[in-house]
Protein backbone atom coordinates (compact mmCIF):
# COMPACT_ATOMS: atom_id res chain seq x y z
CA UNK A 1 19.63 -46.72 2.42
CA UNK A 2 19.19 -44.67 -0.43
CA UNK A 3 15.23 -44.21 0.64
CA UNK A 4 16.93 -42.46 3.92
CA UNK A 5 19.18 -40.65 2.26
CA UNK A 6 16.56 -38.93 -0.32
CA UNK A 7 14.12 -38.17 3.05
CA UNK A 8 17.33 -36.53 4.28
CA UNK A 9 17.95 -34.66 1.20
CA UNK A 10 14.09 -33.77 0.92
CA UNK A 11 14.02 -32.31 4.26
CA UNK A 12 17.37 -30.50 3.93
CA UNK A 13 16.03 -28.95 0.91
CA UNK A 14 12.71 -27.84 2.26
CA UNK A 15 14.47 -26.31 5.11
CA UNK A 16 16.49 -23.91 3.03
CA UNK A 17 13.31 -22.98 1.18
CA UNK A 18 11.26 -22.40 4.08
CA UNK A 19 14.25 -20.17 5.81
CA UNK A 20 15.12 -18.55 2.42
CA UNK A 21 11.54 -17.56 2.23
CA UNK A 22 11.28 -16.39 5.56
CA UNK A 23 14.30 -13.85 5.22
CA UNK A 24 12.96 -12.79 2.06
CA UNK A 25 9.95 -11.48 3.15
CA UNK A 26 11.36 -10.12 6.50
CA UNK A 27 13.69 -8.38 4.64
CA UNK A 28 11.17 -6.97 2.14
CA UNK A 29 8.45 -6.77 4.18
CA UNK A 30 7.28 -2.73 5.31
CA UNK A 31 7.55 -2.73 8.92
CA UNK A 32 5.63 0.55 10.59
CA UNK A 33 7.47 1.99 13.69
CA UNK A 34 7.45 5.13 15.33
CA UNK A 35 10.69 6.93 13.82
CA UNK A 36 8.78 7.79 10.39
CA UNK A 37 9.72 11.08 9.43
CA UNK A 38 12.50 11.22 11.76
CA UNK A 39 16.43 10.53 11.29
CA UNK A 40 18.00 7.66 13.25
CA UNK A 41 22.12 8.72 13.91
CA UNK A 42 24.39 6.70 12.98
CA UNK A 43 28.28 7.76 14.13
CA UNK A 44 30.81 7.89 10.75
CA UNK A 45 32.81 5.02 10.88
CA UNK A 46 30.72 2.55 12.61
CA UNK A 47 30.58 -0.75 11.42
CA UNK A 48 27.84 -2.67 9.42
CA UNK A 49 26.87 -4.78 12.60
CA UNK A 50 27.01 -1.32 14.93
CA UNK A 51 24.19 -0.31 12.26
CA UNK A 52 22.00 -3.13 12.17
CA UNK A 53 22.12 -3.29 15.63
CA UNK A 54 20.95 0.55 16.21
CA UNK A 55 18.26 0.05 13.56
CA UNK A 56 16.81 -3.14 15.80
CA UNK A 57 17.02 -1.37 18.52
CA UNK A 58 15.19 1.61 17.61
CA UNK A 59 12.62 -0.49 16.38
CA UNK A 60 12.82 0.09 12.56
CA UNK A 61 14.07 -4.07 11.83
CA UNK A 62 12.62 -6.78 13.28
CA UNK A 63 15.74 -9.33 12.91
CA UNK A 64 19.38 -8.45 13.30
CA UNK A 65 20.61 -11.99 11.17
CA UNK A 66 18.58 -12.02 8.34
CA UNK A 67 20.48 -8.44 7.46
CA UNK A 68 23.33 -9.24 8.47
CA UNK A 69 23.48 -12.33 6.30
CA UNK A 70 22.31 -10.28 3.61
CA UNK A 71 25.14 -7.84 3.88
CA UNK A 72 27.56 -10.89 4.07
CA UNK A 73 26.30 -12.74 1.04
């Protein structure tokens, strides 16, 4: 039992590192896209998810969640 139960803790563990790692570098990562040099609008007053979700869709994120947990945490 307690052999299972370390496996279980060994692959819980390794999971958070892997995913912690992952948004890390997505969130650090440069990511070229055409709106260099040009100013994406965002409306006064919109919220934090409105603006994560304009910057994905114009192209400048890859990944709405790792942001948005970012922001959250």
């Amino acid at each position: 039992m307690k052999r299972i139960l370390l496996a279980i803790s060994f692959l819980v563990l390794l999971t958070a590192s892997a995913s912690a790692i992952w948004v890390y570098r997505d969130l650090h990562t440069p990511i070229h896209h055409t709106k260099h040099g040009q100013y994406v609008e965002i409306p006064r007053g919109s919220s934090p998810a409105t603006v994560i979700s304009k910057l994905a869709d114009e192209g400048i994120i890859k990944h709405e969640w790792p942001l948005t947990f970012y922001l959250k945490l």
